[in-house]
PDB file of N, CA and C in Angstrom:
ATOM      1  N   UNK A   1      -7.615   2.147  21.144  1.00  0.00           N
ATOM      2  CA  UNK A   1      -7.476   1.340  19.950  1.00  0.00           C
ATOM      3  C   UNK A   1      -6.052   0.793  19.899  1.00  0.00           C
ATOM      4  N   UNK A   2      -6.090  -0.188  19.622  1.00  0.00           N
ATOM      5  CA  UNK A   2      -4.418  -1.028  19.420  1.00  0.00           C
ATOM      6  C   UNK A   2      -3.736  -0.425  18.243  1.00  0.00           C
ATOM      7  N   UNK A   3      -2.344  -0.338  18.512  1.00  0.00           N
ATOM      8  CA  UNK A   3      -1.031  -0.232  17.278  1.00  0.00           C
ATOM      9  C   UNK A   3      -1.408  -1.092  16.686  1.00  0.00           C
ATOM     10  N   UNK A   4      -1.894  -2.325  16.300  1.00  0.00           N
ATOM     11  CA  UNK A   4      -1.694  -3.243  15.779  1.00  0.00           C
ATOM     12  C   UNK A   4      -2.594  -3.568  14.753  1.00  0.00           C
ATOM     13  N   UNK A   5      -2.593  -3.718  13.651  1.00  0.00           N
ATOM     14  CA  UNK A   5      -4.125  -3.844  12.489  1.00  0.00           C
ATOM     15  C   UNK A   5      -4.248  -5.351  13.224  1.00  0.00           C
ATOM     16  N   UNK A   6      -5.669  -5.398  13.663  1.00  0.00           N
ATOM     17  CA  UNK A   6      -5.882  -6.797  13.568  1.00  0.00           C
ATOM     18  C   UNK A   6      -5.660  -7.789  12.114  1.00  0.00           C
ATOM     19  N   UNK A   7      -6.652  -7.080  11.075  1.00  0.00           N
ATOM     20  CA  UNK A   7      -6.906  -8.169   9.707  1.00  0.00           C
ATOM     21  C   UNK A   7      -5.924  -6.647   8.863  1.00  0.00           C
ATOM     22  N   UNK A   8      -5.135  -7.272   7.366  1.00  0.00           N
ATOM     23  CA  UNK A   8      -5.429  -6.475   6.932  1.00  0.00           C
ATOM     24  C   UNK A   8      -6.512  -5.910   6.250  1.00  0.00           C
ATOM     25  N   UNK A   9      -6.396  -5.183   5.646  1.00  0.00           N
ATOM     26  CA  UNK A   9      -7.739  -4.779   4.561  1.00  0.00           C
ATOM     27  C   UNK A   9      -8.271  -5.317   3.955  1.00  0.00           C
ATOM     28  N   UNK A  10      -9.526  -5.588   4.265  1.00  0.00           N
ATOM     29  CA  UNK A  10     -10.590  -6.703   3.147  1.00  0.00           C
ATOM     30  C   UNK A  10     -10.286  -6.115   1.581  1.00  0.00           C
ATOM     31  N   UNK A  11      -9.687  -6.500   0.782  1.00  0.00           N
ATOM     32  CA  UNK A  11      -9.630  -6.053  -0.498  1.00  0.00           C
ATOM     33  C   UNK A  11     -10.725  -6.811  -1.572  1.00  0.00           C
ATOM     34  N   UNK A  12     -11.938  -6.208  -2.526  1.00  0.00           N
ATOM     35  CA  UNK A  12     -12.888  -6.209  -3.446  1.00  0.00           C
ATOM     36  C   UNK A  12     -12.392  -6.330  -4.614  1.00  0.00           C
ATOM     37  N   UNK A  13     -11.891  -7.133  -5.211  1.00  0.00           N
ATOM     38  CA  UNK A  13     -11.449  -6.859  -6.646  1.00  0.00           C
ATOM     39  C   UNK A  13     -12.824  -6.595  -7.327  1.00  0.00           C
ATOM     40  N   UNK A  14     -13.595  -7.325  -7.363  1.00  0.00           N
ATOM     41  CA  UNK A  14     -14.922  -6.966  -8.392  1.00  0.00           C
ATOM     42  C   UNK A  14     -15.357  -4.900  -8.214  1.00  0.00           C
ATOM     43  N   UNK A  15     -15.278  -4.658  -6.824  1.00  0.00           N
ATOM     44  CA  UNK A  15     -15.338  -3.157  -6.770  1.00  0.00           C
ATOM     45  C   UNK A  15     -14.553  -2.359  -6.443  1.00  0.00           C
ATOM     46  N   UNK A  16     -13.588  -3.160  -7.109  1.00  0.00           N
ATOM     47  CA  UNK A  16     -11.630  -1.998  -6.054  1.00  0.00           C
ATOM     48  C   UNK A  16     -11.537  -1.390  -5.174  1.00  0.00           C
ATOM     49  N   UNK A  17     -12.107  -2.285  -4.042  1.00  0.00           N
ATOM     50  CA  UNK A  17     -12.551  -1.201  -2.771  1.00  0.00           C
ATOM     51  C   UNK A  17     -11.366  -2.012  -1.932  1.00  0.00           C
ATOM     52  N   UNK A  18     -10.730  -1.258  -0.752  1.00  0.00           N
ATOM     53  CA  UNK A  18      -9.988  -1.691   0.600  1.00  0.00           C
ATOM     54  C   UNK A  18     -11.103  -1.476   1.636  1.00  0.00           C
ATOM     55  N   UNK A  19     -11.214  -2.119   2.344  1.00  0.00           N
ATOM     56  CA  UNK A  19     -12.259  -1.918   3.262  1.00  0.00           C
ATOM     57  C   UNK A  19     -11.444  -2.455   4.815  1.00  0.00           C
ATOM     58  N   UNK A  20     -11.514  -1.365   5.968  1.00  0.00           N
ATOM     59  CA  UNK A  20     -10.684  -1.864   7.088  1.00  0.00           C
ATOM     60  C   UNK A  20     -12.224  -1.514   8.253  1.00  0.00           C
ATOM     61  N   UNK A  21     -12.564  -2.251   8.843  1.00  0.00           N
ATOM     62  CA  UNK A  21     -13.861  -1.753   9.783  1.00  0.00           C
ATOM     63  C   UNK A  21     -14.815  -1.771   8.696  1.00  0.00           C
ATOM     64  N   UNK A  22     -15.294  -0.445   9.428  1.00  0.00           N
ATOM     65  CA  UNK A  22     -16.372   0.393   8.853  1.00  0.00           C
ATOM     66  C   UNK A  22     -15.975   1.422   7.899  1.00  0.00           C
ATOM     67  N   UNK A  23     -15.014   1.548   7.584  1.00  0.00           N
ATOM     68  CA  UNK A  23     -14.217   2.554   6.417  1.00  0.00           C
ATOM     69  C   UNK A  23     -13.806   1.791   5.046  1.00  0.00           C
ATOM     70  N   UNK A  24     -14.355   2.586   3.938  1.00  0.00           N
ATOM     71  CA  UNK A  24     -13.929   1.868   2.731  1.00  0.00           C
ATOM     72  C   UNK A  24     -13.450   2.910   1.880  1.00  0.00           C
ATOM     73  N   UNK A  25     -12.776   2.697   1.032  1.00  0.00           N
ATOM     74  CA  UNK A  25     -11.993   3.377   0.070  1.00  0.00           C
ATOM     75  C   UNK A  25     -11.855   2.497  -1.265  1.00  0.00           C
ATOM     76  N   UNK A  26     -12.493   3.722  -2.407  1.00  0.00           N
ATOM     77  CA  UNK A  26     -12.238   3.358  -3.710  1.00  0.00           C
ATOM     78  C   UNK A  26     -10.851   3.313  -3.820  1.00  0.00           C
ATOM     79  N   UNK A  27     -10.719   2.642  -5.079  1.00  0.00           N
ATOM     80  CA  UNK A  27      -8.943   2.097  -5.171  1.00  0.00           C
ATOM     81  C   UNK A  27      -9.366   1.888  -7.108  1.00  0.00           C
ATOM     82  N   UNK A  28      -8.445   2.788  -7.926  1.00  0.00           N
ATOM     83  CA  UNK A  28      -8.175   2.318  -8.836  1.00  0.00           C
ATOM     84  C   UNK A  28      -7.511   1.102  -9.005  1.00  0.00           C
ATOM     85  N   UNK A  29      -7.760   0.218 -10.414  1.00  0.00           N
ATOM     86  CA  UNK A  29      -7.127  -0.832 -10.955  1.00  0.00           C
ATOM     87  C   UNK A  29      -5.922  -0.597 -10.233  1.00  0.00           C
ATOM     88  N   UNK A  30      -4.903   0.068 -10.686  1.00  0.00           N
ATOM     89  CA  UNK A  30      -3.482  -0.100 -10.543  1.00  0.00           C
ATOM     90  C   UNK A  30      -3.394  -0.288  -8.597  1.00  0.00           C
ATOM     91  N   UNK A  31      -3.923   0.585  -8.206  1.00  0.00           N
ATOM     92  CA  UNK A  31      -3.846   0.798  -6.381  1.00  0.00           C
ATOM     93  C   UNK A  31      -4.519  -0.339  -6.125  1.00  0.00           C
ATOM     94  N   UNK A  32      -5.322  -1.134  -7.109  1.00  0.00           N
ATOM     95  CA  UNK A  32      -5.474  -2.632  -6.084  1.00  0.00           C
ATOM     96  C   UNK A  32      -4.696  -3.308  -6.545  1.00  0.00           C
ATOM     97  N   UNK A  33      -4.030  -3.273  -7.889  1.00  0.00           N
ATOM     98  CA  UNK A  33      -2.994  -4.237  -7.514  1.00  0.00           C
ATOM     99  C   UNK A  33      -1.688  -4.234  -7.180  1.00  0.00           C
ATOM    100  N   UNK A  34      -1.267  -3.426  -6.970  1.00  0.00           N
ATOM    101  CA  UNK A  34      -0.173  -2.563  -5.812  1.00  0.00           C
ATOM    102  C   UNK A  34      -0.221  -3.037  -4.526  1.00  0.00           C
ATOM    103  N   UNK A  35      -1.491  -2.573  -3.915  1.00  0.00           N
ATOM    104  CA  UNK A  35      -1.826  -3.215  -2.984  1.00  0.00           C
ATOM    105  C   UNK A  35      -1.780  -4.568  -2.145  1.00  0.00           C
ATOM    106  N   UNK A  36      -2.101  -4.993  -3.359  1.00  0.00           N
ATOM    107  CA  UNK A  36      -2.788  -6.396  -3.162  1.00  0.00           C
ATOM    108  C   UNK A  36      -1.380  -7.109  -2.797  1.00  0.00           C
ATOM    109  N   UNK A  37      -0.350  -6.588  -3.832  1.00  0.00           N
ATOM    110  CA  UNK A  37       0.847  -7.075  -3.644  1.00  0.00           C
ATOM    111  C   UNK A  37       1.331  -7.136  -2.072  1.00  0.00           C
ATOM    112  N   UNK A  38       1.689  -5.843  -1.645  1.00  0.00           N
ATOM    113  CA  UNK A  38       2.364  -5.506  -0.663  1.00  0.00           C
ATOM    114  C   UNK A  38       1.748  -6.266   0.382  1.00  0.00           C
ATOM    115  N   UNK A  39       0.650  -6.362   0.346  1.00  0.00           N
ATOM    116  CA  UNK A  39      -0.486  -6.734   1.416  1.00  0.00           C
ATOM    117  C   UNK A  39       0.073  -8.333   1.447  1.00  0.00           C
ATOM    118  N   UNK A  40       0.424  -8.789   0.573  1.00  0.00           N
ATOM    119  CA  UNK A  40       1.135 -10.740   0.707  1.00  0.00           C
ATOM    120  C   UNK A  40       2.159 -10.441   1.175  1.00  0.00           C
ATOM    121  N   UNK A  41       3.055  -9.252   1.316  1.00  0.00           N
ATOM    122  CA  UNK A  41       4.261  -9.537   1.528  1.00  0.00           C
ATOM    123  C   UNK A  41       4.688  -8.610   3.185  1.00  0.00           C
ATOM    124  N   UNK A  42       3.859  -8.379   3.892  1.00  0.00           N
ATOM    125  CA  UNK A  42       3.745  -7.910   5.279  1.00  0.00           C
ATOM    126  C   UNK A  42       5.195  -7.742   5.501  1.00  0.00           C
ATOM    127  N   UNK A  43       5.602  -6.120   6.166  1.00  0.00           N
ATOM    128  CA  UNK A  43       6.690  -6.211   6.673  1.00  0.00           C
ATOM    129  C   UNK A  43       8.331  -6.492   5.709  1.00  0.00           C
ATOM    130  N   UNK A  44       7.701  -6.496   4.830  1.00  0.00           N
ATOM    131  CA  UNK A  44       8.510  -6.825   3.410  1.00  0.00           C
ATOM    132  C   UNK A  44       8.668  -5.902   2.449  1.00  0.00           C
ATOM    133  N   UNK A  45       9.530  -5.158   2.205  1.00  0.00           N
ATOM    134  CA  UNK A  45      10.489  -3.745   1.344  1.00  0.00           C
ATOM    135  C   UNK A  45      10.529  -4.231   0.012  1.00  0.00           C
ATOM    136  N   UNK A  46       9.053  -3.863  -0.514  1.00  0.00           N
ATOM    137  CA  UNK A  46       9.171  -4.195  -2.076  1.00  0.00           C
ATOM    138  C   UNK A  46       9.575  -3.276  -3.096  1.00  0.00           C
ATOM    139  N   UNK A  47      10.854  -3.387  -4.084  1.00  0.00           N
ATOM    140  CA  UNK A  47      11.015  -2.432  -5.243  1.00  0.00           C
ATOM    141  C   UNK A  47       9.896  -1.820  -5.842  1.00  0.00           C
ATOM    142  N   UNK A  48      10.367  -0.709  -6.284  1.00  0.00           N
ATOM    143  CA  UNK A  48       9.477  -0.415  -7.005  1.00  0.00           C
ATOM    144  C   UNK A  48       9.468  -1.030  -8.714  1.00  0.00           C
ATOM    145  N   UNK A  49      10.466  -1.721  -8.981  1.00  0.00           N
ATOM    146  CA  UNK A  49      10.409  -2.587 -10.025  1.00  0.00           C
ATOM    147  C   UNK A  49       9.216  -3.939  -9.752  1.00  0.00           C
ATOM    148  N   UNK A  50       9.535  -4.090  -8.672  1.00  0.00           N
ATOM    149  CA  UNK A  50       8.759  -5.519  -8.374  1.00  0.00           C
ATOM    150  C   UNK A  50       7.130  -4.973  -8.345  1.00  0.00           C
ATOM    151  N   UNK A  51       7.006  -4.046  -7.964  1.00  0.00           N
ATOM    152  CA  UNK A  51       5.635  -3.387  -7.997  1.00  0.00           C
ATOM    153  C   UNK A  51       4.956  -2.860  -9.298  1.00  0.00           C
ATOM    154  N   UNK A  52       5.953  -2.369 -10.286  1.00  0.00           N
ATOM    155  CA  UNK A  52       5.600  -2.065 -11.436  1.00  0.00           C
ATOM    156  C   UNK A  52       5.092  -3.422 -12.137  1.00  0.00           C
ATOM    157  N   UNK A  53       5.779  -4.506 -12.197  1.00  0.00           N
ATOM    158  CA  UNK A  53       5.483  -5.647 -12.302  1.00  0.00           C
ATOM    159  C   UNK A  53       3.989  -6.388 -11.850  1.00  0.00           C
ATOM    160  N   UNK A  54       3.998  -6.267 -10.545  1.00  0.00           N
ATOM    161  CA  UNK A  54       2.153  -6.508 -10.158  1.00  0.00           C
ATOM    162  C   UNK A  54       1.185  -5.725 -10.691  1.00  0.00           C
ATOM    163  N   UNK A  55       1.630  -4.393 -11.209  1.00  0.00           N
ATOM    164  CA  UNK A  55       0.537  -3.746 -11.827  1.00  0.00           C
ATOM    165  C   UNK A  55       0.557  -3.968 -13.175  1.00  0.00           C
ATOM    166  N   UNK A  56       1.126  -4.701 -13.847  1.00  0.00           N
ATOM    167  CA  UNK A  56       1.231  -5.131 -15.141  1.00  0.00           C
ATOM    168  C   UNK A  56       2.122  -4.394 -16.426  1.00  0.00           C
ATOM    169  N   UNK A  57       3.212  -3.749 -15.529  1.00  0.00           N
ATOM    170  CA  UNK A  57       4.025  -3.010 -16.200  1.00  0.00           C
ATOM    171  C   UNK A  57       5.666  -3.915 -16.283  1.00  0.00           C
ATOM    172  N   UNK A  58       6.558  -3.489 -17.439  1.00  0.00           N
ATOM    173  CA  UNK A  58       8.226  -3.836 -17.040  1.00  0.00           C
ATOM    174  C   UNK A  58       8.538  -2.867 -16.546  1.00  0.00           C
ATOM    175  N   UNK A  59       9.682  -3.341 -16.486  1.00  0.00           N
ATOM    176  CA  UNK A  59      10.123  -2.241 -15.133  1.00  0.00           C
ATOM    177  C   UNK A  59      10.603  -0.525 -15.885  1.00  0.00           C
ATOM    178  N   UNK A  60      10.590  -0.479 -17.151  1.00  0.00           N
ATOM    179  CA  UNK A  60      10.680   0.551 -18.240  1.00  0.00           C
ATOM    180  C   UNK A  60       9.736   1.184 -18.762  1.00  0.00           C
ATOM    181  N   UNK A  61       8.919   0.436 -18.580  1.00  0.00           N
ATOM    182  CA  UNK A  61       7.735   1.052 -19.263  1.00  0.00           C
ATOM    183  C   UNK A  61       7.028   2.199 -18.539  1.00  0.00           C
ATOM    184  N   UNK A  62       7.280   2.144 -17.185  1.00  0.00           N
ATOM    185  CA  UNK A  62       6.909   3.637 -16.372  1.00  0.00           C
ATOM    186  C   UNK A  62       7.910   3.952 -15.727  1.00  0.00           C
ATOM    187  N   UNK A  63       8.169   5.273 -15.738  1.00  0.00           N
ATOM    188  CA  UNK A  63       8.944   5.967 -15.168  1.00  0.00           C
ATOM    189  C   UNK A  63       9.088   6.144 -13.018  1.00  0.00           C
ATOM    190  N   UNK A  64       9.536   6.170 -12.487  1.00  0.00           N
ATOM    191  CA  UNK A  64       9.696   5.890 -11.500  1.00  0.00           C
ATOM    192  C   UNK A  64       8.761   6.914 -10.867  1.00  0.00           C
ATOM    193  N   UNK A  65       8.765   8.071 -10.985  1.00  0.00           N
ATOM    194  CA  UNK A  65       7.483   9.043 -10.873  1.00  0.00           C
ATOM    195  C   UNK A  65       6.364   8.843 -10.563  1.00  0.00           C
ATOM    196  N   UNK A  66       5.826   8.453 -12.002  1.00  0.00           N
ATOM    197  CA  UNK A  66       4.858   7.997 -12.350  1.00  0.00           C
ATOM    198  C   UNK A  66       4.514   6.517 -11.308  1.00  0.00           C
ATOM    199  N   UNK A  67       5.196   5.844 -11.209  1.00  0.00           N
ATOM    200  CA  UNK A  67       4.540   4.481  -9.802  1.00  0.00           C
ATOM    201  C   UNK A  67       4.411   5.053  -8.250  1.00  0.00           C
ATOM    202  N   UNK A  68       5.228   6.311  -7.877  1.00  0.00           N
ATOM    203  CA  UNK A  68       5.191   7.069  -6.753  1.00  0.00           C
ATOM    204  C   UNK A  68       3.748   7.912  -6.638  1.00  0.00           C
ATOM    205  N   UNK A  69       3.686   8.155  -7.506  1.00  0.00           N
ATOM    206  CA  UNK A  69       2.359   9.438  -8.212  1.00  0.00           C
ATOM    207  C   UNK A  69       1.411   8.230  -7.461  1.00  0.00           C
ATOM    208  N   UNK A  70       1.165   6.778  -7.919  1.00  0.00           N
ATOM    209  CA  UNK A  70       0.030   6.161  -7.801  1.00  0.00           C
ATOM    210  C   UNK A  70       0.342   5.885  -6.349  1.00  0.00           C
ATOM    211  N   UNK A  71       1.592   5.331  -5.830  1.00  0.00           N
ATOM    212  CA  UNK A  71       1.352   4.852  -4.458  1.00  0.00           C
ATOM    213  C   UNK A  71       1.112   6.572  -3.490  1.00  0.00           C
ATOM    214  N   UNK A  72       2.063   7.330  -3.760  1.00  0.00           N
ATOM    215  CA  UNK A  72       1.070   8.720  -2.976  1.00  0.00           C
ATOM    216  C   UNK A  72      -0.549   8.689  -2.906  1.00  0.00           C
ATOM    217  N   UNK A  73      -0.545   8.607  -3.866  1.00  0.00           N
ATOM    218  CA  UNK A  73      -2.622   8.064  -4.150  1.00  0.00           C
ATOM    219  C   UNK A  73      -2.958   7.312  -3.017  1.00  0.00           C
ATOM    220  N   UNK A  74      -2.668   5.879  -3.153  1.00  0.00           N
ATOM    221  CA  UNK A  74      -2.559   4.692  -2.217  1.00  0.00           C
ATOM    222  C   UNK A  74      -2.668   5.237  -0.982  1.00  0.00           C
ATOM    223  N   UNK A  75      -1.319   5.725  -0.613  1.00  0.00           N
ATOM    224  CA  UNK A  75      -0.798   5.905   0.757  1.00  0.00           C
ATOM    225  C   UNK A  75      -1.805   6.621   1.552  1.00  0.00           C
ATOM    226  N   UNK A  76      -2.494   7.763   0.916  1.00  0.00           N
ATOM    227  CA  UNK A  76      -3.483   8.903   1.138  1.00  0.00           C
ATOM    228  C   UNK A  76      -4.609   7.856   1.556  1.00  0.00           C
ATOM    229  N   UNK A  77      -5.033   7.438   0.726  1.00  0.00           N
ATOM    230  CA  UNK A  77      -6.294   6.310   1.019  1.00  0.00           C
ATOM    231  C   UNK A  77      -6.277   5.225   2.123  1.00  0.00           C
ATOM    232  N   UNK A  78      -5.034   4.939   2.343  1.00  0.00           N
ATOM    233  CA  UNK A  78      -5.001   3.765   3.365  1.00  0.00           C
ATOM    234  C   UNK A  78      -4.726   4.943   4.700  1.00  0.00           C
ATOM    235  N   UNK A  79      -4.446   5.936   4.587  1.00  0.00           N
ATOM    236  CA  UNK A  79      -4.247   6.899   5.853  1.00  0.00           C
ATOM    237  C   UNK A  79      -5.317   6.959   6.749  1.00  0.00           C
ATOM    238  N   UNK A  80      -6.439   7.377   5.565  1.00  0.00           N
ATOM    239  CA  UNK A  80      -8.016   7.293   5.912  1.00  0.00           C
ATOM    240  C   UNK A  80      -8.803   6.351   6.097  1.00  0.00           C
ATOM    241  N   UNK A  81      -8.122   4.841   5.798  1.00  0.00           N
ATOM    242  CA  UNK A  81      -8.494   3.587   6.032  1.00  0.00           C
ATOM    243  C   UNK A  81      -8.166   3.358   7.709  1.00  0.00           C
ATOM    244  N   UNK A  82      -6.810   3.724   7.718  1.00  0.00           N
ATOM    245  CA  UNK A  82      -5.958   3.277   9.146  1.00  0.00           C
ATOM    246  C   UNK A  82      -5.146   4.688   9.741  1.00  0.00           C
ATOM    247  N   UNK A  83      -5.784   5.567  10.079  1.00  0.00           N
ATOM    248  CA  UNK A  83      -4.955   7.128  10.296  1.00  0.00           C
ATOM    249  C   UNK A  83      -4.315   6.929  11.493  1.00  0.00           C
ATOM    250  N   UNK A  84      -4.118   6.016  12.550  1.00  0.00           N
ATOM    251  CA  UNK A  84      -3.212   5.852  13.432  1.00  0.00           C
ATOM    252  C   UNK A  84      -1.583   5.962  12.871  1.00  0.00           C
ATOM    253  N   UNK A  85      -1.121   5.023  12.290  1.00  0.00           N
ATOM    254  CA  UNK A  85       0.071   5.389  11.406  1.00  0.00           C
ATOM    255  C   UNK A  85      -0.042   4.503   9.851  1.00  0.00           C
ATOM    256  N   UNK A  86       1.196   5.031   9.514  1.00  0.00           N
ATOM    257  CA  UNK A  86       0.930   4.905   7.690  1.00  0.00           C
ATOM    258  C   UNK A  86       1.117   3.569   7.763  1.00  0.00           C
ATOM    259  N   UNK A  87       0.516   2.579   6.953  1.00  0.00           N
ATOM    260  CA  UNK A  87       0.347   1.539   6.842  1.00  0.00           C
ATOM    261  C   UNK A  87       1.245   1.090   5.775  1.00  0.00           C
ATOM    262  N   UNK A  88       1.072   2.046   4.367  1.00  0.00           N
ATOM    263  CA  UNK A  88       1.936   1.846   3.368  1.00  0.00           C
ATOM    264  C   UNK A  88       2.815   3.112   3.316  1.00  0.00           C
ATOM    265  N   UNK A  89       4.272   2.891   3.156  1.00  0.00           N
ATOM    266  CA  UNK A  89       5.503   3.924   3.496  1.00  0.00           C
ATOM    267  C   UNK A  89       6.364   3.166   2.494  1.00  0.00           C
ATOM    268  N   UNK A  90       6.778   4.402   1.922  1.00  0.00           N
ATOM    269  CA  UNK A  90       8.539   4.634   1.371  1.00  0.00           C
ATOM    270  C   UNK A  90       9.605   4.402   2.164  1.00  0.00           C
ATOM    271  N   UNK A  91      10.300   3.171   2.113  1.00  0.00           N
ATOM    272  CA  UNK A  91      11.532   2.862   2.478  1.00  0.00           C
ATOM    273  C   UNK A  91      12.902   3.408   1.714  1.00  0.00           C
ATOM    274  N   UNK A  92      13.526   3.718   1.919  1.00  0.00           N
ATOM    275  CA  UNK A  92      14.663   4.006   1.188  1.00  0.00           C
ATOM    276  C   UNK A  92      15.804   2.813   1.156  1.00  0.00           C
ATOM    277  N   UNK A  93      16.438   2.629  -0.288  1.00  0.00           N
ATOM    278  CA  UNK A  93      16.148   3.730  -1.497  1.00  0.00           C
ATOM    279  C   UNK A  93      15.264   3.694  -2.754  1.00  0.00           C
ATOM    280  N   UNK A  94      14.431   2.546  -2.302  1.00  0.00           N
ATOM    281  CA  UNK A  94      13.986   2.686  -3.887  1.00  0.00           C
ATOM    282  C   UNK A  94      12.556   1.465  -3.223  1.00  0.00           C
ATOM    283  N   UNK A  95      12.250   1.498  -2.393  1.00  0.00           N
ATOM    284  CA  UNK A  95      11.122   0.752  -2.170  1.00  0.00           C
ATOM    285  C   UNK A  95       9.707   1.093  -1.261  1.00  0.00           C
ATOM    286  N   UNK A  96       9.031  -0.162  -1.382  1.00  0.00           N
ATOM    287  CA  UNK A  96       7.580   0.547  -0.325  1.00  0.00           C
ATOM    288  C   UNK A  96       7.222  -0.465   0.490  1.00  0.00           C
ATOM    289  N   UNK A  97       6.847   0.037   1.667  1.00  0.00           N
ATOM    290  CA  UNK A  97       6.199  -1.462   2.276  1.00  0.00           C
ATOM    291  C   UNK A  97       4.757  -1.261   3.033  1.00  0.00           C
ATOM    292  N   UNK A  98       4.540  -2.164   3.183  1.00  0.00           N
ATOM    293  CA  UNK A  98       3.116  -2.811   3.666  1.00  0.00           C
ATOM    294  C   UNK A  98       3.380  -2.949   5.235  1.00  0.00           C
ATOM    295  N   UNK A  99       2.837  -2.460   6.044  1.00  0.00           N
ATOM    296  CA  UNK A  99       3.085  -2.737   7.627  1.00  0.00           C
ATOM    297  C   UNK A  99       1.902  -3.217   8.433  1.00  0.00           C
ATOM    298  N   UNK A 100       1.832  -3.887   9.706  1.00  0.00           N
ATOM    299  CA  UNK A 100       0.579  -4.117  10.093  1.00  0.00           C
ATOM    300  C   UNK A 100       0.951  -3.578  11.933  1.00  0.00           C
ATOM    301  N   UNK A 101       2.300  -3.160  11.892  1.00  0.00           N
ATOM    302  CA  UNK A 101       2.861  -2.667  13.346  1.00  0.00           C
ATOM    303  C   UNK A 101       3.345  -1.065  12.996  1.00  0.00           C
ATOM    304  N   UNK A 102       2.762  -0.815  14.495  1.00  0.00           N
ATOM    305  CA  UNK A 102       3.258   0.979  14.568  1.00  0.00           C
ATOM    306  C   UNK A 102       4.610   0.776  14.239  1.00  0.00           C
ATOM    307  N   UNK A 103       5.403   2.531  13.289  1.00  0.00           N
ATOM    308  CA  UNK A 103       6.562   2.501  13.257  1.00  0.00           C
ATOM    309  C   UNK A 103       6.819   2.742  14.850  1.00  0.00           C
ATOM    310  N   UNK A 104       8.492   2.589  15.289  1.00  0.00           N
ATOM    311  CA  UNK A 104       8.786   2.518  16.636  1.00  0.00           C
ATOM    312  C   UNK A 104       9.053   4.167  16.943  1.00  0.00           C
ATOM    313  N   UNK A 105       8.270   4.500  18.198  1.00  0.00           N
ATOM    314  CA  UNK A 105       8.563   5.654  19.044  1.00  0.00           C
ATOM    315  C   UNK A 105       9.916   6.059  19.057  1.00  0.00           C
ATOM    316  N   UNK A 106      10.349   7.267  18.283  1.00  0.00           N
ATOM    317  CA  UNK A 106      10.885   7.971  18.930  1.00  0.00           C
ATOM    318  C   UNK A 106      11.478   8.488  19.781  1.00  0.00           C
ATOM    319  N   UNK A 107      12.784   8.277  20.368  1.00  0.00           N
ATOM    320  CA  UNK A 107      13.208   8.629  21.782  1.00  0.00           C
ATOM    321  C   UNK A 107      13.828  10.324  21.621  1.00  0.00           C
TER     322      UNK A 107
END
């Protein structure tokens, strides 16, 4: 199987599903639109302000926790979507991204 996602994830808004192959995963409201975000912005280190924002929050209104709490959720689900490597990852210091390439090997 290739490093490489061919498509990303067919995303369902009518049934909040991610669907990669033959594997689908329920996705709460908020995890599709989290998602949905990162997924436009490939390869791209989004705040977690900017993310609170796609899910229909200011950037105050949830606690930083609390948006980690949901992308841990996320992250878990897209593991089992794509378990070769994590697709969606914590960048430091304060962001997440969307990938469609293996992280790089290790020397």
């Amino acid at each position: 199987m290739s490093h490489y996602l061919r498509l990303p994830p067919r995303l369902d808004e009518l049934e909040l599903t991610a669907t990669l192959g033959q594997r689908e995963e329920s996705l709460t409201a908020l995890e599709y639109e989290i998602l949905a975000q990162l997924i436009r912005y490939p390869e791209e280190p989004l705040s977690r302000d900017a993310l609170k924002r796609a899910a229909g929050f200011d950037g105050d209104s949830v606690p930083d926790r609390k948006l980690d709490a949901w992308l841990n959720s996320l992250i878990q689900k897209m593991n089992l979507l794509w378990p070769l490597f994590p697709v969606v990852r914590f960048v430091m210091p304060d962001h997440y991204v969307y990938s469609e390439k293996a992280p790089p090997k290790k020397r």
